[in-house]
N, C-alpha and C. Protein backbone atom coordinates (compact mmCIF):
# COMPACT_ATOMS: atom_id res chain seq x y z
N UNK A 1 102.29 114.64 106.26
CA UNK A 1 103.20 114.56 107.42
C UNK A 1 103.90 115.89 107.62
N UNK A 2 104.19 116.41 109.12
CA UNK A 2 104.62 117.52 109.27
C UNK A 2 106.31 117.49 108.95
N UNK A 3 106.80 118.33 107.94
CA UNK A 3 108.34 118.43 107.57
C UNK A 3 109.13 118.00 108.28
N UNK A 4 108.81 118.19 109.84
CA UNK A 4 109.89 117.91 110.42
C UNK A 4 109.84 116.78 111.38
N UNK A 5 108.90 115.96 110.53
CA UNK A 5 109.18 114.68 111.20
C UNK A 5 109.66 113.85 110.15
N UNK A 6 109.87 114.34 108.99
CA UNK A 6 109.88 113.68 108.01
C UNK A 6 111.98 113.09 108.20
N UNK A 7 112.69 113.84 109.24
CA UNK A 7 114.09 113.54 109.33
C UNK A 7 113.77 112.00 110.35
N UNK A 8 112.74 112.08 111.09
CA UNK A 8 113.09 111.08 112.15
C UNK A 8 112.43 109.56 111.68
N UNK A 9 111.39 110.08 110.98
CA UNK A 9 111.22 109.08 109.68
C UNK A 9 112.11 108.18 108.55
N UNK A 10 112.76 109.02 108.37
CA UNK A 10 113.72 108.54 107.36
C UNK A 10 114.98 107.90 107.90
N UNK A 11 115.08 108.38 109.24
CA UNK A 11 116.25 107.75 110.14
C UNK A 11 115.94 106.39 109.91
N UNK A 12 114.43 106.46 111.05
CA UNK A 12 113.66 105.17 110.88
C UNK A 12 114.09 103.93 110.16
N UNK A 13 113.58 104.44 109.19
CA UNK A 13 113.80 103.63 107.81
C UNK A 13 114.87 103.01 107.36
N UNK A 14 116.08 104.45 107.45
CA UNK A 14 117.52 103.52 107.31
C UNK A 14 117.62 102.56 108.36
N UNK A 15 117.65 103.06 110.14
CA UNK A 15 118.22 102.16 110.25
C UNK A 15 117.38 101.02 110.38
N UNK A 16 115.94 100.55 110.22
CA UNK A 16 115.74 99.36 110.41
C UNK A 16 115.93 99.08 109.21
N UNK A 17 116.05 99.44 108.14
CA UNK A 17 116.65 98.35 107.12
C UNK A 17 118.34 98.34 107.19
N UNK A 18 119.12 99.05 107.70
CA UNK A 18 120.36 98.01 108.23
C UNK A 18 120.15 97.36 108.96
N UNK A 19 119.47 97.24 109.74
CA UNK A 19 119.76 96.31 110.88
C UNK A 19 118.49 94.65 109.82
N UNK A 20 117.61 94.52 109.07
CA UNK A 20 117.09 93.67 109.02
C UNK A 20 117.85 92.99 107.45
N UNK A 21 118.54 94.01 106.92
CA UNK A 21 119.58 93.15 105.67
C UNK A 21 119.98 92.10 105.96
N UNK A 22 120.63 92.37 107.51
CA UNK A 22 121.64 90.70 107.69
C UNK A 22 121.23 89.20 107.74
N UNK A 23 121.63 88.72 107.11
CA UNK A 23 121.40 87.56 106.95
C UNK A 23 120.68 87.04 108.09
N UNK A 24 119.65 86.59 108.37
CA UNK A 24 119.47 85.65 109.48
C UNK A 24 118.21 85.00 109.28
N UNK A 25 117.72 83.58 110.24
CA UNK A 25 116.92 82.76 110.03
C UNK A 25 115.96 83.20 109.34
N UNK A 26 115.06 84.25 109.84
CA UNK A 26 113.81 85.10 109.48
C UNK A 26 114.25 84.95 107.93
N UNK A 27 114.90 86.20 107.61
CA UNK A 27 115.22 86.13 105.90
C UNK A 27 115.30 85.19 104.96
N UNK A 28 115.97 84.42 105.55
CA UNK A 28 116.20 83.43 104.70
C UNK A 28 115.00 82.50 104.57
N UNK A 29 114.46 82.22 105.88
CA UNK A 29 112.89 81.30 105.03
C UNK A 29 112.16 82.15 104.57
N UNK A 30 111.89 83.73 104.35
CA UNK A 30 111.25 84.08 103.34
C UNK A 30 111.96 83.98 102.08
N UNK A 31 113.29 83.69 101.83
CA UNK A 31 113.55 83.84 100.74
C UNK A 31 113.05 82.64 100.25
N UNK A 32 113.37 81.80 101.12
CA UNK A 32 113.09 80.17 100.88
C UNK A 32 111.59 79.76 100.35
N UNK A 33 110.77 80.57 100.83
CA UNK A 33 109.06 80.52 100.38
C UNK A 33 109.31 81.07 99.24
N UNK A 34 109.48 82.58 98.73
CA UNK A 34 109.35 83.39 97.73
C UNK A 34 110.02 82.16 96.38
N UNK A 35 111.29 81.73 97.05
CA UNK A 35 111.63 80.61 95.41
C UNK A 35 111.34 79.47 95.10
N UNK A 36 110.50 78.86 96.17
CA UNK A 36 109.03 78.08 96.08
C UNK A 36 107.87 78.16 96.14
N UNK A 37 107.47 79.49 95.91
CA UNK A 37 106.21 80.20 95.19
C UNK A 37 105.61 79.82 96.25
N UNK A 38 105.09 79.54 97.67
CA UNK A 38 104.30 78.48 98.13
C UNK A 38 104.00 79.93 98.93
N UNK A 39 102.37 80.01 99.35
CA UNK A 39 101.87 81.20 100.36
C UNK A 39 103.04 82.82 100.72
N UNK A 40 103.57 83.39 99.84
CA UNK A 40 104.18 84.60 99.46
C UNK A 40 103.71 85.46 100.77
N UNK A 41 102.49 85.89 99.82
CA UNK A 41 101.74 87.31 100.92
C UNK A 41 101.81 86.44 102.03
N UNK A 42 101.00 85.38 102.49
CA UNK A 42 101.04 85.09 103.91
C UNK A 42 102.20 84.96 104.66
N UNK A 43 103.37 84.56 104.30
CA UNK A 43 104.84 84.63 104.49
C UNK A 43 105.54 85.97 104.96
N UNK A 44 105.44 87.03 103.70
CA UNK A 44 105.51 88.33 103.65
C UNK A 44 104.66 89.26 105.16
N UNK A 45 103.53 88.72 104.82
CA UNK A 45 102.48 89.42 105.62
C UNK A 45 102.76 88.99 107.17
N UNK A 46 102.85 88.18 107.64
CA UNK A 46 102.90 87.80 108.88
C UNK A 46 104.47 88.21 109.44
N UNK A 47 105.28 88.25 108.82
CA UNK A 47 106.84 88.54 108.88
C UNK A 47 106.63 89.96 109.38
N UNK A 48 106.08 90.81 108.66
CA UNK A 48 106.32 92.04 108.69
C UNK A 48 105.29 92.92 109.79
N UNK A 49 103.83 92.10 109.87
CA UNK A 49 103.01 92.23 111.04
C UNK A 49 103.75 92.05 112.41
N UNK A 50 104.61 91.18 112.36
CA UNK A 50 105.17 90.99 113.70
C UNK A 50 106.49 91.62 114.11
N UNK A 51 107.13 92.03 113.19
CA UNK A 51 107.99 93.38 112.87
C UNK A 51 107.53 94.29 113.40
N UNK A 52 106.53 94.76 112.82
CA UNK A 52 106.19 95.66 113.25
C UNK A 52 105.30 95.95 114.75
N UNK A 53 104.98 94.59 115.18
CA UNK A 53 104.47 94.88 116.55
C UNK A 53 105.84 94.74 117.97
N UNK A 54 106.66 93.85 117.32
CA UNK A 54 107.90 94.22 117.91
C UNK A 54 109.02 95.86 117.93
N UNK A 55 108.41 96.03 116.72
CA UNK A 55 108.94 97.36 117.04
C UNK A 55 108.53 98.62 117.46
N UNK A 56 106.79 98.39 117.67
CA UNK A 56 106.22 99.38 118.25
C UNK A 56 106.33 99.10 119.75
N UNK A 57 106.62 97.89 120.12
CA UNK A 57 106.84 97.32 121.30
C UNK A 57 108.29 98.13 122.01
N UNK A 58 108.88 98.15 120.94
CA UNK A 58 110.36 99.03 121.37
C UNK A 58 110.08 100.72 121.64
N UNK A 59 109.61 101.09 120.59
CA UNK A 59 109.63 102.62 120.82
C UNK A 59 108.49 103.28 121.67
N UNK A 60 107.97 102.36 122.46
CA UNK A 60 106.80 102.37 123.48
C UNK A 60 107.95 102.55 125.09
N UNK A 61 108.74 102.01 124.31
CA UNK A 61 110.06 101.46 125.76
C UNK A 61 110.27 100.12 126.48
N UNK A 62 109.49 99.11 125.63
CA UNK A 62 109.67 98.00 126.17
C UNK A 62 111.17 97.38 126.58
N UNK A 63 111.75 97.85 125.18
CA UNK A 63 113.25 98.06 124.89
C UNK A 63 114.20 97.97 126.72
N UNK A 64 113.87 98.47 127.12
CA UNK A 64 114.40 99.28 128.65
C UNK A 64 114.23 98.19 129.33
N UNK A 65 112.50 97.32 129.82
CA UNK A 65 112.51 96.31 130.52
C UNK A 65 113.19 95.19 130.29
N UNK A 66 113.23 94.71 129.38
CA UNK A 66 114.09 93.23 128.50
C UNK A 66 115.61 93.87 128.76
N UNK A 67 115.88 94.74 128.20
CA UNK A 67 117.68 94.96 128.70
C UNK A 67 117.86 94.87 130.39
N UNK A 68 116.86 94.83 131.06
CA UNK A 68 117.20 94.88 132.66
C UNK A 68 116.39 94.17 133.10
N UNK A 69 116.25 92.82 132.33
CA UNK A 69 115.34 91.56 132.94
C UNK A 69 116.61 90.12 132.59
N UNK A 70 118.05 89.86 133.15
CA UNK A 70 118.64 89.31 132.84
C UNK A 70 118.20 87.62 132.41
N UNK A 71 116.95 87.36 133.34
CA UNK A 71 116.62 85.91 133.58
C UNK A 71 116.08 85.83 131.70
N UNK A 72 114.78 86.70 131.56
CA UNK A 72 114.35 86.94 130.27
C UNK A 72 114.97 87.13 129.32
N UNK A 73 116.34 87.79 129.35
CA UNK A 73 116.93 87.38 127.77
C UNK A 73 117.58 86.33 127.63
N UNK A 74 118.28 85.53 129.14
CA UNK A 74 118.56 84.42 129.04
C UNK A 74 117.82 83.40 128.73
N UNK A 75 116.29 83.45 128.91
CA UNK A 75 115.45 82.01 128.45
C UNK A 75 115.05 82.35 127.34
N UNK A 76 115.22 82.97 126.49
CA UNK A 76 114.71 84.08 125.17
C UNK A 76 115.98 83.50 124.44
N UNK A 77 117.25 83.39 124.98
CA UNK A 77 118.36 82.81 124.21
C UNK A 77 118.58 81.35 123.94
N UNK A 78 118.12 80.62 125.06
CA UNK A 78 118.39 78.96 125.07
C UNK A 78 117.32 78.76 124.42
N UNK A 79 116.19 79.25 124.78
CA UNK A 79 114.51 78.77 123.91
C UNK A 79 114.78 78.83 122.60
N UNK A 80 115.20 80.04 121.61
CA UNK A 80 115.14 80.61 120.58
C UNK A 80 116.31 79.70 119.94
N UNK A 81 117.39 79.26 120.49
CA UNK A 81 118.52 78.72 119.92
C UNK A 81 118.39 76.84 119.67
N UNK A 82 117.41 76.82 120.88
CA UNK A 82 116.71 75.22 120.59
C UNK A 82 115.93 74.95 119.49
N UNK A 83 115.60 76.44 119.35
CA UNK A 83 114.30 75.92 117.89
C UNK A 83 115.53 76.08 117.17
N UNK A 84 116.26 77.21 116.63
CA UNK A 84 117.27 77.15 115.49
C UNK A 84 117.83 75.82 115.11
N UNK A 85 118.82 75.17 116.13
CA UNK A 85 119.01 74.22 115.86
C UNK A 85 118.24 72.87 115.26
N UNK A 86 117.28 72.57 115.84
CA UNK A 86 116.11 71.86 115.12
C UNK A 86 115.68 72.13 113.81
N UNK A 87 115.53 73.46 113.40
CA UNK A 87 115.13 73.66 112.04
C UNK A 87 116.30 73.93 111.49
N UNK A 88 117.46 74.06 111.60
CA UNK A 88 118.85 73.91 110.99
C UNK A 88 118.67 72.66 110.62
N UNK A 89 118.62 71.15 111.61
CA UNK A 89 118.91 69.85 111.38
C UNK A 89 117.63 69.43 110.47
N UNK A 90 116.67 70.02 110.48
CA UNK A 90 115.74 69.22 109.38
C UNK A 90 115.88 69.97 107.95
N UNK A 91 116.81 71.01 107.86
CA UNK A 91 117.57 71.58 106.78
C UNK A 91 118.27 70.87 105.88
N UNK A 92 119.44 70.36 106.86
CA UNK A 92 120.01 69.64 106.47
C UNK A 92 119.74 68.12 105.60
N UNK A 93 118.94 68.14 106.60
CA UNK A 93 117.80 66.32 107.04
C UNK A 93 117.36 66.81 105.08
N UNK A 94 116.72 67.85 104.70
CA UNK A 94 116.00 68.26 103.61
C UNK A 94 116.86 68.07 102.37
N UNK A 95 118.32 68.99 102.42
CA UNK A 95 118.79 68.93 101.71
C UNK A 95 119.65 67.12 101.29
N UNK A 96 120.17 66.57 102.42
CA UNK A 96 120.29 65.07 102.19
C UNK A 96 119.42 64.01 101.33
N UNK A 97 118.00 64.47 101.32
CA UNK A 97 117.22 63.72 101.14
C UNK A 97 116.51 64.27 99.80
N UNK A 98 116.92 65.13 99.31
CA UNK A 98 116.53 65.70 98.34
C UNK A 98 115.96 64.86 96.74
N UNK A 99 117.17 64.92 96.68
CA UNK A 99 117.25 63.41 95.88
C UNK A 99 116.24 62.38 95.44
N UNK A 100 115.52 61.88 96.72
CA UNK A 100 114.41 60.83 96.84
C UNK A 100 113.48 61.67 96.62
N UNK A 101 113.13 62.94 96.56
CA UNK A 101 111.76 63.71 96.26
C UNK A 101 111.53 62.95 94.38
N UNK A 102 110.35 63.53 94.13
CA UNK A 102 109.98 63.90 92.78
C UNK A 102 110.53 65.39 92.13
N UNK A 103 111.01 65.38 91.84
CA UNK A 103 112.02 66.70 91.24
C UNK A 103 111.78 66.01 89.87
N UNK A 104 111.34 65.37 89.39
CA UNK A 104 111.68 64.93 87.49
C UNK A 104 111.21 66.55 87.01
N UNK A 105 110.48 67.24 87.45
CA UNK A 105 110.32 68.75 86.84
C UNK A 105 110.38 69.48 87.68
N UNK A 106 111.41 69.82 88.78
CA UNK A 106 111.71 70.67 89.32
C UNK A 106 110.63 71.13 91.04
N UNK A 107 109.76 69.93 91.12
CA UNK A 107 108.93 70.34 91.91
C UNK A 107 109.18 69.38 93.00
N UNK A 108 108.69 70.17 94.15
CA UNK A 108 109.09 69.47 95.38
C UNK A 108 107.67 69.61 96.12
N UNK A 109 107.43 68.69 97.49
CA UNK A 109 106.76 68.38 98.17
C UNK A 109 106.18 69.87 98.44
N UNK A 110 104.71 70.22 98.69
CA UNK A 110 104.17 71.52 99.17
C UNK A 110 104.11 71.55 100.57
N UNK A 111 104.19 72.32 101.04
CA UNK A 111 104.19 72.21 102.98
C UNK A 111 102.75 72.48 103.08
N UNK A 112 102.41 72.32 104.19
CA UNK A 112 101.28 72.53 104.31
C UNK A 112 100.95 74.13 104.62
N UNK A 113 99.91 74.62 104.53
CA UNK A 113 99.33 76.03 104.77
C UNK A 113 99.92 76.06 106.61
N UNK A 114 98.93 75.20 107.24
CA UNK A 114 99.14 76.15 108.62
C UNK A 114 101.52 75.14 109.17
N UNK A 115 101.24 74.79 108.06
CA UNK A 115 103.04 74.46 109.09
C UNK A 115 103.87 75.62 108.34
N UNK A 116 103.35 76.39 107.79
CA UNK A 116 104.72 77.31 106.79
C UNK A 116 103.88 78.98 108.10
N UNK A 117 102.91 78.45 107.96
CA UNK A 117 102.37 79.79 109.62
C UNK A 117 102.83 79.50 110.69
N UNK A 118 102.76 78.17 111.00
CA UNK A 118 103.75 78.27 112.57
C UNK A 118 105.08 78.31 112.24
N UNK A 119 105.54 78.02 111.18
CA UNK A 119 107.40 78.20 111.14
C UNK A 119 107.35 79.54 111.03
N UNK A 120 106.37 80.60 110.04
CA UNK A 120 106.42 81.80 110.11
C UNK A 120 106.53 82.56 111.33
N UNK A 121 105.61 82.18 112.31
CA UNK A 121 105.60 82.85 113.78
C UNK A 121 106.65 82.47 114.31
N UNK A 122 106.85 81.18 113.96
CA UNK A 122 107.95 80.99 114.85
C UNK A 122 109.59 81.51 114.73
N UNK A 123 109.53 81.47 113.91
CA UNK A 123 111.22 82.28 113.40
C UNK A 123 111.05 83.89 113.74
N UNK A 124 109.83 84.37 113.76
CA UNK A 124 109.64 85.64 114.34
C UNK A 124 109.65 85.32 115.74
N UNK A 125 108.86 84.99 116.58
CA UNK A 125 108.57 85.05 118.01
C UNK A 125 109.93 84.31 118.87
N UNK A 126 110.22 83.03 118.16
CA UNK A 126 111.36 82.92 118.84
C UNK A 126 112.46 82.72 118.52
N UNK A 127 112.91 84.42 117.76
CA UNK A 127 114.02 84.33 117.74
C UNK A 127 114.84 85.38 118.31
N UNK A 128 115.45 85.45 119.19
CA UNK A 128 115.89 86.63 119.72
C UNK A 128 116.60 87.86 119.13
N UNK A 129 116.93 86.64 118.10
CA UNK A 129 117.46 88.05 117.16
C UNK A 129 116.62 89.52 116.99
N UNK A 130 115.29 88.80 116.47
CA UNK A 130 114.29 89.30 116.57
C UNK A 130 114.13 90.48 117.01
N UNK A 131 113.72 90.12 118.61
CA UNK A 131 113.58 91.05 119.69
C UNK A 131 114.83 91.85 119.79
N UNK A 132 116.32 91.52 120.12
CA UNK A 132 117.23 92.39 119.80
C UNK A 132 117.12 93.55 118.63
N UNK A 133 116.91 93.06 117.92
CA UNK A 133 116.96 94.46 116.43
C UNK A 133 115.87 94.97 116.76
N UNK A 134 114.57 94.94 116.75
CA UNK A 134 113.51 95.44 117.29
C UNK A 134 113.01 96.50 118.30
N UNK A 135 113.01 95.71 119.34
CA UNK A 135 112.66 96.13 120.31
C UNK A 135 113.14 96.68 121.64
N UNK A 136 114.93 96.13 121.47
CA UNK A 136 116.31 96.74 122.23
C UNK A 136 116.88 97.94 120.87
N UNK A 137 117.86 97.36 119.89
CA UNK A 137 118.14 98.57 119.18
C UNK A 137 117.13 99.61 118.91
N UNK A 138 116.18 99.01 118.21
CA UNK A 138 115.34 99.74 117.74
C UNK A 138 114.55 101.23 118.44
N UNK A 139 114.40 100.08 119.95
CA UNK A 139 113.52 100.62 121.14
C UNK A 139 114.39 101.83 121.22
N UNK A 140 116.07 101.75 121.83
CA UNK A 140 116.62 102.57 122.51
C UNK A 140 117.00 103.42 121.52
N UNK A 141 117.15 103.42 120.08
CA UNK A 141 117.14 104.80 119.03
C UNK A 141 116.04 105.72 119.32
N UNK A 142 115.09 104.96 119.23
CA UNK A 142 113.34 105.65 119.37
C UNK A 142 113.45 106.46 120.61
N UNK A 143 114.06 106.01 121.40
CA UNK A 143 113.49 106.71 122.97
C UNK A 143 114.67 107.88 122.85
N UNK A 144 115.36 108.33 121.88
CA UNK A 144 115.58 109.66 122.17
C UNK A 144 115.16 110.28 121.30
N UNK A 145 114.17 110.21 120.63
CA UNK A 145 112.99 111.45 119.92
C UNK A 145 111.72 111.79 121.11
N UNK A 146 111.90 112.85 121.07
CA UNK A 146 110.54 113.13 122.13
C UNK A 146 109.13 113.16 121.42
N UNK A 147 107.87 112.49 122.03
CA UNK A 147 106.83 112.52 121.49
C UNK A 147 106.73 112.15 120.07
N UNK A 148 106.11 113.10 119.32
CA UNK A 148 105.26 112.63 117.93
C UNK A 148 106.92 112.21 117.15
N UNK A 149 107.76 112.69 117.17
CA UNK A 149 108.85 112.14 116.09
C UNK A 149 109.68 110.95 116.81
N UNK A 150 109.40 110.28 118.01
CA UNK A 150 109.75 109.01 118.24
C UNK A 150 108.81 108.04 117.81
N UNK A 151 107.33 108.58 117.56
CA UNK A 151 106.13 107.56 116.62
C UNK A 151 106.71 107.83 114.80
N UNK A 152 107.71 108.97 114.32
CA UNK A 152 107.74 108.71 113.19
C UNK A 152 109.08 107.91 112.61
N UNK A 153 109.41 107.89 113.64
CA UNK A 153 110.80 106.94 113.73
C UNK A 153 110.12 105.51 113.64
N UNK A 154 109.21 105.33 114.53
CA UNK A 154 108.97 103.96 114.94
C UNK A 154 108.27 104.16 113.42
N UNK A 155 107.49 104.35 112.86
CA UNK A 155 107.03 104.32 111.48
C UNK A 155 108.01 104.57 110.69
N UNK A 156 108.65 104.97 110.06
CA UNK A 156 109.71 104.36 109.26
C UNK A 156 110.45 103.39 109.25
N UNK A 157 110.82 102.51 110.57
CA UNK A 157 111.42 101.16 110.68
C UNK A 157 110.09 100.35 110.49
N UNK A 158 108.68 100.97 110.69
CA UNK A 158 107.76 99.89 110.02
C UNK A 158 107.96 99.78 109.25
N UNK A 159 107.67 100.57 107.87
CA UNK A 159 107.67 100.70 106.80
C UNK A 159 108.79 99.83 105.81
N UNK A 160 110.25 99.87 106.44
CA UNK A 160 111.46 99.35 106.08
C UNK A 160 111.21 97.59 105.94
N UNK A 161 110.43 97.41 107.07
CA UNK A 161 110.17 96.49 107.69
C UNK A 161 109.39 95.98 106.36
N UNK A 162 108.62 96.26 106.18
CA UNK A 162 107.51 95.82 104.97
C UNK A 162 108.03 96.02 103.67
N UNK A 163 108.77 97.08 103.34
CA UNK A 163 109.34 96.58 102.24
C UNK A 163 110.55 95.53 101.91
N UNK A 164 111.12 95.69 103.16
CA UNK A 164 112.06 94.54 102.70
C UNK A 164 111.68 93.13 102.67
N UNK A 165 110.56 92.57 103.04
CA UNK A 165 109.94 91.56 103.08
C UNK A 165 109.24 91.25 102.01
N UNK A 166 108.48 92.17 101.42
CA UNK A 166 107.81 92.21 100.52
C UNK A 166 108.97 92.10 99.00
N UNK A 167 109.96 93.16 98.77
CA UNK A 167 110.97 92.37 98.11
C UNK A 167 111.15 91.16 98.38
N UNK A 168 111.84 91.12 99.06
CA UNK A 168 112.79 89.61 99.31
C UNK A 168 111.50 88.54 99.28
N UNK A 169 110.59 88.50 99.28
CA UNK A 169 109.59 87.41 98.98
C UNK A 169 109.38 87.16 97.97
N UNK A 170 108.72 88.52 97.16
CA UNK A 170 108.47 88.25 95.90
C UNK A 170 109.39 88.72 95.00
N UNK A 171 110.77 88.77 95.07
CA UNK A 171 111.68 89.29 93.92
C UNK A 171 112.37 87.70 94.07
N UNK A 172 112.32 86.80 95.49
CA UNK A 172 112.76 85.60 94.96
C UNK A 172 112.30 84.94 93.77
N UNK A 173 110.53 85.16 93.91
CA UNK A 173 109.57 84.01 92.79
C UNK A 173 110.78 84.57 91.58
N UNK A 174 111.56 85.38 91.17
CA UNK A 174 111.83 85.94 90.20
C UNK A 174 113.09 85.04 89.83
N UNK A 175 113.64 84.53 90.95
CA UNK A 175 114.74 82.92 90.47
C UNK A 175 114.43 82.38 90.61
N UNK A 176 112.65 81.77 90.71
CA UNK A 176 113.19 80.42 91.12
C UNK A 176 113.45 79.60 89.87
N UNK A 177 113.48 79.95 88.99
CA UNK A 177 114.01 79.27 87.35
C UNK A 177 115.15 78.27 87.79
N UNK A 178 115.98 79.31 88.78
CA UNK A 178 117.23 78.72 88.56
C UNK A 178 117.27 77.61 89.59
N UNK A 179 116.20 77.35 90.33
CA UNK A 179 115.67 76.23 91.23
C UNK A 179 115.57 75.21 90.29
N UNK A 180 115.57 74.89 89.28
CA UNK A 180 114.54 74.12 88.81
C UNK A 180 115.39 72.31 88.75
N UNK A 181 116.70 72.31 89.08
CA UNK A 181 117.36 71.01 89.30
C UNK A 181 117.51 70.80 90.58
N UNK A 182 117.54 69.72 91.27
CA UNK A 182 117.59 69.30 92.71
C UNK A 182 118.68 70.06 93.25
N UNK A 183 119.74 70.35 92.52
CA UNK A 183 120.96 70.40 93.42
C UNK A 183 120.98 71.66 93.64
N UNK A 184 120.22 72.58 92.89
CA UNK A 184 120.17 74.02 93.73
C UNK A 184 119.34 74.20 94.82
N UNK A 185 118.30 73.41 95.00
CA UNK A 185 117.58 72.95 96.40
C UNK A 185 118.29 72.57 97.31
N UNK A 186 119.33 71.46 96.78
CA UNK A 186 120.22 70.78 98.05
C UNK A 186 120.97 71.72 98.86
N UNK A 187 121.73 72.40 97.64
CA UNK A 187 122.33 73.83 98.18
C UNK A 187 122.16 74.79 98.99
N UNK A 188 120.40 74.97 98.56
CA UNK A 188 119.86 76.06 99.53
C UNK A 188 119.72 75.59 100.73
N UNK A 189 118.93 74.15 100.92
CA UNK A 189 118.74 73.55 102.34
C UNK A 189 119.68 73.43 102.93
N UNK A 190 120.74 73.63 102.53
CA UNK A 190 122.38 72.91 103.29
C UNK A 190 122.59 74.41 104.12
N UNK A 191 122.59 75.67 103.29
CA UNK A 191 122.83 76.91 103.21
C UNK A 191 121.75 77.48 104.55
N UNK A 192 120.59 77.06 104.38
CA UNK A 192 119.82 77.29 105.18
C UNK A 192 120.20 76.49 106.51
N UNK A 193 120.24 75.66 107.04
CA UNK A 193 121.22 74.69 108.31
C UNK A 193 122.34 75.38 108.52
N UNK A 194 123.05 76.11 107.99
CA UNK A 194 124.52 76.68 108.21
C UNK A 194 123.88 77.96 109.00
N UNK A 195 122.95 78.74 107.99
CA UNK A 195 122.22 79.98 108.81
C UNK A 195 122.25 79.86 110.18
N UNK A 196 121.01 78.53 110.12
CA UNK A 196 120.26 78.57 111.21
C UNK A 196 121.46 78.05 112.63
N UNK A 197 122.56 77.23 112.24
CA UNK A 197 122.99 76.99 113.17
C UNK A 197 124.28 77.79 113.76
N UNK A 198 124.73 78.99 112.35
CA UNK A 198 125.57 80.05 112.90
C UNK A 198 125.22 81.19 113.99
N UNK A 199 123.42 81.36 113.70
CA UNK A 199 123.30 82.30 114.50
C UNK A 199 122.74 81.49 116.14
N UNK A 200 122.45 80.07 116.38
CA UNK A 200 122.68 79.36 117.14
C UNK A 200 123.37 79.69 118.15
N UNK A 201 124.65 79.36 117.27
CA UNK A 201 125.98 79.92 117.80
C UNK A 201 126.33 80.70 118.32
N UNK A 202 125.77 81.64 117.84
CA UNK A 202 125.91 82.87 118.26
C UNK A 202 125.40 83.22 119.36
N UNK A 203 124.44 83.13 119.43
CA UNK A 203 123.42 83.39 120.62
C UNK A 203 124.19 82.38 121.71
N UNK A 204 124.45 81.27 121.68
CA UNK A 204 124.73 80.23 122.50
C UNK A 204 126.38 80.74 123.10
N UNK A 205 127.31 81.38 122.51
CA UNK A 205 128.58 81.41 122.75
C UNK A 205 128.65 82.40 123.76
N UNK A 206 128.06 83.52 124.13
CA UNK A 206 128.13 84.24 125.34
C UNK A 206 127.38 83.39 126.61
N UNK A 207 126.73 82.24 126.16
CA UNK A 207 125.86 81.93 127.59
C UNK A 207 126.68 81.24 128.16
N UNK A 208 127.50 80.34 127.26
CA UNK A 208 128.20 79.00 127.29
C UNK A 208 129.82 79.36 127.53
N UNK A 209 130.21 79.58 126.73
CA UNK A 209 131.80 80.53 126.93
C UNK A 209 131.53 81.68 127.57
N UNK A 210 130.64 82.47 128.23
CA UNK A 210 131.29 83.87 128.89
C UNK A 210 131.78 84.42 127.77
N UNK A 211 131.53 84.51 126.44
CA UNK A 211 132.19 85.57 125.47
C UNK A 211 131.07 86.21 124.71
């Protein structure tokens, strides 16, 4: 790589890993796979594939159309906040019911292969959060590097992108020990519903309140 792309790179990098630390839906069901060992890489892998096509999507300038398409971030907000809520309440629904599983050794029901891929896409595709960090922040950092060092920008928030997924997936398998009684399951599912329905909230409180 030429030296002096190596600053707009590294920008990159920081900031999409501030911006993808924060807590939100996405993260947390990978953490949620990684400490139930259940499809990792495919979890990991698809998370970060779509990361990264959202964020090449930004530093292309998509970024620009979506900030000045008001109708589109508004159905991008009610859509995205309908699924949250739903998978918040079967969170909950999870952690309530915990109990009645087979846990005598710590093991719980396996999801199936293709439903842990559509929850995967789906916490990516519709979540606006998503597209916000992506393809608006992301986009409008990128678009003031000219040429080849706005592609090494956009490659270093790939990159960020993939490792933090790739941790946080597989450095969970590394507790799930401490999974191993129901009630740290209950915990997490409860924890996970609070996620999903804070950032709900969130999204929902400027459409609904004007704030």
């Amino acid at each position: 790589m030429d030296a002096s792309l190596l600053g707009p790179a590294l920008q990159g990098f920081g900031f999409g890993l501030g911006l993808i630390l924060a807590i939100g839906a996405q993260n947390v069901f990978v953490l949620r796979q990684g400490l139930k060992r259940e499809y990792v890489f495919t979890v990991v892998a698809i998370s970060a594939v779509l990361d990264a096509f959202f964020i090449t999507l930004g530093a292309a300038g998509v970024g620009t159309l979506v900030a000045n398409t008001p109708w589109l971030q508004s159905g991008a907000v009610w859509f995205g906040s309908a699924f949250l809520i739903v998978y918040g309440a079967l969170a909950f629904r999870n952690a309530i019911r915990t109990a009645q599983h087979d846990v005598e050794q710590g093991e719980r029901p396996m999801a199936s292969y293709k439903a842990v891929v559509a929850t995967t896409v789906a916490l990516s595709v519709l979540n606006p959060h998503v597209y916000l960090d992506t393809i608006i922040v992301l986009g409008s950092i990128a678009g003031q590097f000219p040429g080849t060092a706005r592609t090494a920008f956009g490659t270093g928030a790939v990159l960020s992108s993939l490792v933090f997924f790739t941790v946080l997936g597989y450095g969970a398998t590394w507790m799930a020990p401490l999974f191993e009684r129901p009630i740290a399951w209950r915990l997490l599912d409860a924890s996970v519903g609070v996620v999903m329905w804070a950032v709900a909230a969130s999204l929902l409180g400027p459409q609904v309140l004007g704030v």
